[in-house]
N, C-alpha and C. Protein backbone atom coordinates (compact mmCIF):
# COMPACT_ATOMS: atom_id res chain seq x y z
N UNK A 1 3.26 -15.97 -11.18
CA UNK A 1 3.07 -16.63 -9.91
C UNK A 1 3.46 -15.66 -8.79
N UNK A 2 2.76 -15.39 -7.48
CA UNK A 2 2.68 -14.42 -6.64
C UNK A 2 3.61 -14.95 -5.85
N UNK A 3 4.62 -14.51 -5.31
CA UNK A 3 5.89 -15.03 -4.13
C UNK A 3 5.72 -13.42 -3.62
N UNK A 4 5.86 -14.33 -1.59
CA UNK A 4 6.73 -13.12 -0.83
C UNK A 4 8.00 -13.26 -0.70
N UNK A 5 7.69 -12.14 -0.22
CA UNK A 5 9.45 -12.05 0.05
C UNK A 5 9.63 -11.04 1.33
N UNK A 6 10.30 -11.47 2.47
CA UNK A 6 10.31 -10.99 3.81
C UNK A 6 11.56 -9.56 3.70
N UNK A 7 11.09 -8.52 4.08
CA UNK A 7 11.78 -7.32 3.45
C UNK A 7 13.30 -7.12 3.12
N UNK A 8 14.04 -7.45 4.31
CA UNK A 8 15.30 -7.92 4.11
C UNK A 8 15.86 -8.71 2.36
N UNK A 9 15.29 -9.91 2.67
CA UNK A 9 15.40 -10.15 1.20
C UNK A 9 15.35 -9.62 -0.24
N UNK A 10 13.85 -8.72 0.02
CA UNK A 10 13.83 -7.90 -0.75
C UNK A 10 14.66 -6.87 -0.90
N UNK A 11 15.52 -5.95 -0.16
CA UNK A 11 16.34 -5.15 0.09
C UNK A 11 17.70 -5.77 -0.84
N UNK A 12 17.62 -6.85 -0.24
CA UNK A 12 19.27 -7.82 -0.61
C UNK A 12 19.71 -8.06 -2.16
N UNK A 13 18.19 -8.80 -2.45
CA UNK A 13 17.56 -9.12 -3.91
C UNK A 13 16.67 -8.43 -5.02
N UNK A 14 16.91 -7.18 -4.57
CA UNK A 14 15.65 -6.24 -5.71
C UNK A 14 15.93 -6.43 -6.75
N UNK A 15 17.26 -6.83 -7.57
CA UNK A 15 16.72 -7.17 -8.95
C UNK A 15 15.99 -7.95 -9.20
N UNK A 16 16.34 -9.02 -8.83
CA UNK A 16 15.94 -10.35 -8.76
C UNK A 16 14.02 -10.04 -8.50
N UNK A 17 13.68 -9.19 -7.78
CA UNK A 17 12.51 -9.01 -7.29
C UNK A 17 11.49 -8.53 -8.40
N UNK A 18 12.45 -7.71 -8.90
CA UNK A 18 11.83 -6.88 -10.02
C UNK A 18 11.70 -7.69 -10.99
N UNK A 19 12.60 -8.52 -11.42
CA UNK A 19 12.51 -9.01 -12.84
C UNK A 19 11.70 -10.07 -12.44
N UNK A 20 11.23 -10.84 -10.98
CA UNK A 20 10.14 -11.61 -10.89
C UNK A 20 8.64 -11.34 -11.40
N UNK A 21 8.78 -9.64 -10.91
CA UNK A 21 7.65 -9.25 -11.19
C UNK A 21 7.14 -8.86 -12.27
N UNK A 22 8.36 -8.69 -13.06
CA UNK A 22 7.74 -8.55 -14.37
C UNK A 22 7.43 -9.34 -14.81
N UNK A 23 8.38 -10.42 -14.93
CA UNK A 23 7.96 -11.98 -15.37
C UNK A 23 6.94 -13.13 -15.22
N UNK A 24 6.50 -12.99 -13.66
CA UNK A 24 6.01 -13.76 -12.84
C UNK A 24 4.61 -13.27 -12.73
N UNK A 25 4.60 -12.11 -12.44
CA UNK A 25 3.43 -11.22 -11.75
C UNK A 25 3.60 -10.89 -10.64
N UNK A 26 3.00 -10.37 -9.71
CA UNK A 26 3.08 -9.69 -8.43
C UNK A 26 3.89 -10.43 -7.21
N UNK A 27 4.27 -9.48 -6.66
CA UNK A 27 5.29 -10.29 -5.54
C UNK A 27 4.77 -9.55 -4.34
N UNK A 28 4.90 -9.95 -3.06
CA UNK A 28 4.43 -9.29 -2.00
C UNK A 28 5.65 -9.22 -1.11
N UNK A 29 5.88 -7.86 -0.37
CA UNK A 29 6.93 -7.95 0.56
C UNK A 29 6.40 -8.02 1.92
N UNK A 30 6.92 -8.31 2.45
CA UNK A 30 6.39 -8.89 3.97
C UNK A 30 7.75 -7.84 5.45
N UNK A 31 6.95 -8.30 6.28
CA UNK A 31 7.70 -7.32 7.26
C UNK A 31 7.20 -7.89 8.73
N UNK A 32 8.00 -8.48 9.32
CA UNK A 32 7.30 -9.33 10.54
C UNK A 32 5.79 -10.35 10.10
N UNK A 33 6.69 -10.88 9.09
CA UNK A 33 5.20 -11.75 8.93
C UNK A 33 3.94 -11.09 8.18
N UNK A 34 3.84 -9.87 8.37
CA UNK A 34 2.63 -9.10 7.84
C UNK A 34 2.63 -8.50 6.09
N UNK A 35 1.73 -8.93 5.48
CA UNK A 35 1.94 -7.84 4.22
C UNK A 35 2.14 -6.46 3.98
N UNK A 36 3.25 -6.23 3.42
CA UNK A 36 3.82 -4.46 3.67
C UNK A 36 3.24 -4.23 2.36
N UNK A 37 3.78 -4.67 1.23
CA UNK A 37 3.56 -3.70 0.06
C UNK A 37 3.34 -5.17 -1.09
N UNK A 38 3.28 -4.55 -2.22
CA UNK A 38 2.97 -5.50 -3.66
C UNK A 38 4.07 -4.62 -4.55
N UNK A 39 5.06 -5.49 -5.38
CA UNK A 39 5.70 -4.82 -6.70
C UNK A 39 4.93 -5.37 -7.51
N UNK A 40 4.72 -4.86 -8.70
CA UNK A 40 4.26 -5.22 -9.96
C UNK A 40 4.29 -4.48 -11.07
N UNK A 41 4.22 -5.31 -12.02
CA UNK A 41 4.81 -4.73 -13.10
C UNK A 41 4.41 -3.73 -13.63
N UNK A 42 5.40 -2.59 -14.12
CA UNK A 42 4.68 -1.04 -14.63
C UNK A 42 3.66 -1.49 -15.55
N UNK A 43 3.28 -2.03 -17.14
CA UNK A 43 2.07 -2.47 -17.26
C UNK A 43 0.90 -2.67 -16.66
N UNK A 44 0.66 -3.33 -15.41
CA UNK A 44 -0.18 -3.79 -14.91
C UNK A 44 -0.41 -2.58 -14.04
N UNK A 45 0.45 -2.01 -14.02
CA UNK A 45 -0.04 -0.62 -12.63
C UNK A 45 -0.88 0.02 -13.43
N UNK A 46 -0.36 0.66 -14.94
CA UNK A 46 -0.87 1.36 -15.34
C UNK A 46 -2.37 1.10 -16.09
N UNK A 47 -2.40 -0.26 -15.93
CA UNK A 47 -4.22 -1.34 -16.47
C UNK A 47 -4.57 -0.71 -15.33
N UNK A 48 -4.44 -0.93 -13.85
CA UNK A 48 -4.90 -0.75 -12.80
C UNK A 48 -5.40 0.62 -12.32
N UNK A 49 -4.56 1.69 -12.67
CA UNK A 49 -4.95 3.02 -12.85
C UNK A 49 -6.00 3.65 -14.06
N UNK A 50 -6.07 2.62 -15.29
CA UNK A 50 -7.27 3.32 -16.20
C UNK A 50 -8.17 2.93 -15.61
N UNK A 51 -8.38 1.42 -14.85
CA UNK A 51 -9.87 1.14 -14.46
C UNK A 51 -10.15 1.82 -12.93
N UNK A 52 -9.14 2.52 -12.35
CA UNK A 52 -9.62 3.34 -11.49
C UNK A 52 -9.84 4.58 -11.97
N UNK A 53 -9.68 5.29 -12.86
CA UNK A 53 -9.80 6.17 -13.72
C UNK A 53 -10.95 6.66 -14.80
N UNK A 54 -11.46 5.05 -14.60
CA UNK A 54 -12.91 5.02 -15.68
C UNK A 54 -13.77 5.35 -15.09
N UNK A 55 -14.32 5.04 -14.15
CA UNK A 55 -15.49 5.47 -13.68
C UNK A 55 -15.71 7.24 -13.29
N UNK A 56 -14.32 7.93 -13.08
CA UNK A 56 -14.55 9.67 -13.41
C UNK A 56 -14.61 9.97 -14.47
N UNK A 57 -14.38 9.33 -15.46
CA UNK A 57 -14.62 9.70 -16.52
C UNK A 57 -15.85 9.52 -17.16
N UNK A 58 -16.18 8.28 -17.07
CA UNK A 58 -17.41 7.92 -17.43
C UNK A 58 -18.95 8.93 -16.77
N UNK A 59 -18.37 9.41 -15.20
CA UNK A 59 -19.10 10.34 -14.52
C UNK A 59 -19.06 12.06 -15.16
N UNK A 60 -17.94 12.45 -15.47
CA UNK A 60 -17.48 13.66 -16.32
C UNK A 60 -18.27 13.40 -17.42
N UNK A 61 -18.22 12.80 -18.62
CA UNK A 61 -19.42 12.99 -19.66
C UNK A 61 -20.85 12.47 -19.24
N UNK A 62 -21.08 11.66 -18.39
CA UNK A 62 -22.58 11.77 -18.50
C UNK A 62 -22.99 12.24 -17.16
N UNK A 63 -22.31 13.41 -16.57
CA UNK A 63 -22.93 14.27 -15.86
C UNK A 63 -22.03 15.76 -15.68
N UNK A 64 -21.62 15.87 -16.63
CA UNK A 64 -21.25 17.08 -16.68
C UNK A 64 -19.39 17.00 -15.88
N UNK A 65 -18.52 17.91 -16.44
CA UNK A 65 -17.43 18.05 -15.54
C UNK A 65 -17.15 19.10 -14.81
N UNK A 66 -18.43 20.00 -14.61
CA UNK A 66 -18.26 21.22 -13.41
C UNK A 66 -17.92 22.22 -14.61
N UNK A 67 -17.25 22.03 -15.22
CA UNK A 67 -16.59 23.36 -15.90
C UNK A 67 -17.53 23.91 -16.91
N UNK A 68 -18.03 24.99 -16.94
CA UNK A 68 -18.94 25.80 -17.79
C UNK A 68 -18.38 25.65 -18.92
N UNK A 69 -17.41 25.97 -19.49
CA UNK A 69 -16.74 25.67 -21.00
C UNK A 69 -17.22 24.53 -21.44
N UNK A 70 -16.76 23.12 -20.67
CA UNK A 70 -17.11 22.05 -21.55
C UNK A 70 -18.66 21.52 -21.41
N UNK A 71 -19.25 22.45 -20.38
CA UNK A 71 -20.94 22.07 -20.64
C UNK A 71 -21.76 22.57 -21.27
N UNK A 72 -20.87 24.34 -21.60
CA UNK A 72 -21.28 24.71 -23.11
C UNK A 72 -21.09 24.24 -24.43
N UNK A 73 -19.83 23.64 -24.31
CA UNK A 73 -19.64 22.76 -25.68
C UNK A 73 -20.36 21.69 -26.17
N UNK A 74 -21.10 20.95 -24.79
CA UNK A 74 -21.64 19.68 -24.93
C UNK A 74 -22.87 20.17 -25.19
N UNK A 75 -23.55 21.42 -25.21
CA UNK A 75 -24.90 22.12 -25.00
C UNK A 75 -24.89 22.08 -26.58
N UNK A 76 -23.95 22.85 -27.28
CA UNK A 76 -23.79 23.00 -28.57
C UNK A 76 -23.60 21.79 -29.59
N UNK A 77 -23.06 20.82 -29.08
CA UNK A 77 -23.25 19.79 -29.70
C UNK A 77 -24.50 19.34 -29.92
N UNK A 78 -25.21 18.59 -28.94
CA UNK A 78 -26.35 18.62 -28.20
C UNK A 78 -27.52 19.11 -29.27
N UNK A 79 -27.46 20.65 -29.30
CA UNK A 79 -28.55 21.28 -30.05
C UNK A 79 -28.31 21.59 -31.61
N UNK A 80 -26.97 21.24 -32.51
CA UNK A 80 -26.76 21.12 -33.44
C UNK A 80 -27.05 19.78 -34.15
N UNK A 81 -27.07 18.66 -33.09
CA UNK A 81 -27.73 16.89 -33.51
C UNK A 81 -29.32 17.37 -33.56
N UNK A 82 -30.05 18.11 -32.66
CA UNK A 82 -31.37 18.61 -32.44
C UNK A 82 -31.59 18.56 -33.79
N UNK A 83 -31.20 19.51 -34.47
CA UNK A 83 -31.43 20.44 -35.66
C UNK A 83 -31.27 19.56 -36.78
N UNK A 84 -30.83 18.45 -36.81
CA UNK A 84 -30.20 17.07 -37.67
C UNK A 84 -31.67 16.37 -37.94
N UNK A 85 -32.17 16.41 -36.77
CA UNK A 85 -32.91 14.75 -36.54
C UNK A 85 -34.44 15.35 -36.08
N UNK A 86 -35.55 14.77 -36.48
CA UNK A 86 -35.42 13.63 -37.64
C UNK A 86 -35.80 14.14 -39.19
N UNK A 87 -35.23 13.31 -39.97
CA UNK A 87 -35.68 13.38 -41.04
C UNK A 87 -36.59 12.24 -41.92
N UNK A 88 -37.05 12.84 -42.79
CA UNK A 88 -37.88 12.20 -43.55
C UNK A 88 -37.14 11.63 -44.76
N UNK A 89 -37.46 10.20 -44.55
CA UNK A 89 -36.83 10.03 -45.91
C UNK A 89 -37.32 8.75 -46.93
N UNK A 90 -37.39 9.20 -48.22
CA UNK A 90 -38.32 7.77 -48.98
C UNK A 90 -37.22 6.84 -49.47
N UNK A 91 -37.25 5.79 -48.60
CA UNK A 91 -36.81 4.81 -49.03
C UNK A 91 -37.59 3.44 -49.82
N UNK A 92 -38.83 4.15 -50.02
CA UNK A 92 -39.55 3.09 -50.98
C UNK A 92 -39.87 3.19 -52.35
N UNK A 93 -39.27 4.75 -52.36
CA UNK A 93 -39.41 5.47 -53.79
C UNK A 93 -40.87 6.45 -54.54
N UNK A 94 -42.07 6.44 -52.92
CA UNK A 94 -42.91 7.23 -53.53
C UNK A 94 -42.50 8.38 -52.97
N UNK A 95 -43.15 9.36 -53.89
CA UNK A 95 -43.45 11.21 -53.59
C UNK A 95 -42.39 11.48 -54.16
């Protein structure tokens, strides 16, 4: 459950703040009325950072990551599956 908490308080009460947030979920600190910041729990930061994280990645393999090394590697992969495929094969038992 999301609670603010007006900064002072938070200052006064940070354990208390912290172990809300782990417990609870996100807490918001406040500062003249206005939203200053969000605590939340290290878990959830770090969910929050892979899915900001996915989409460079997802951009790095299917468009290359700039670096000549790993676009030669992917070249070589690439043309060693070439050399794989296709094959012929009797799965009905003639020839």
């Amino acid at each position: 459950m999301e609670s603010t908490w007006p900064v002072q308080d938070a200052k006064q009460r940070l354990s208390e703040l912290l172990r809300k947030a782990t417990e609870e979920g996100p807490q918001i600190v406040t500062k003249h009325g206005e939203e200053l910041a969000v605590v939340i729990d290290i878990i959830r930061y770090r969910e929050l950072l892979r899915v900001e994280l996915a989409p460079d990645f997802k951009h790095a393999l299917t468009h290359g990551s700039g670096s000549d090394e790993f676009s030669d590697v992917l070249d070589e992969i690439v043309a060693e599956r070439a050399h794989d495929l296709p094959r012929d094969i009797d799965l009905v038992g003639r020839e």
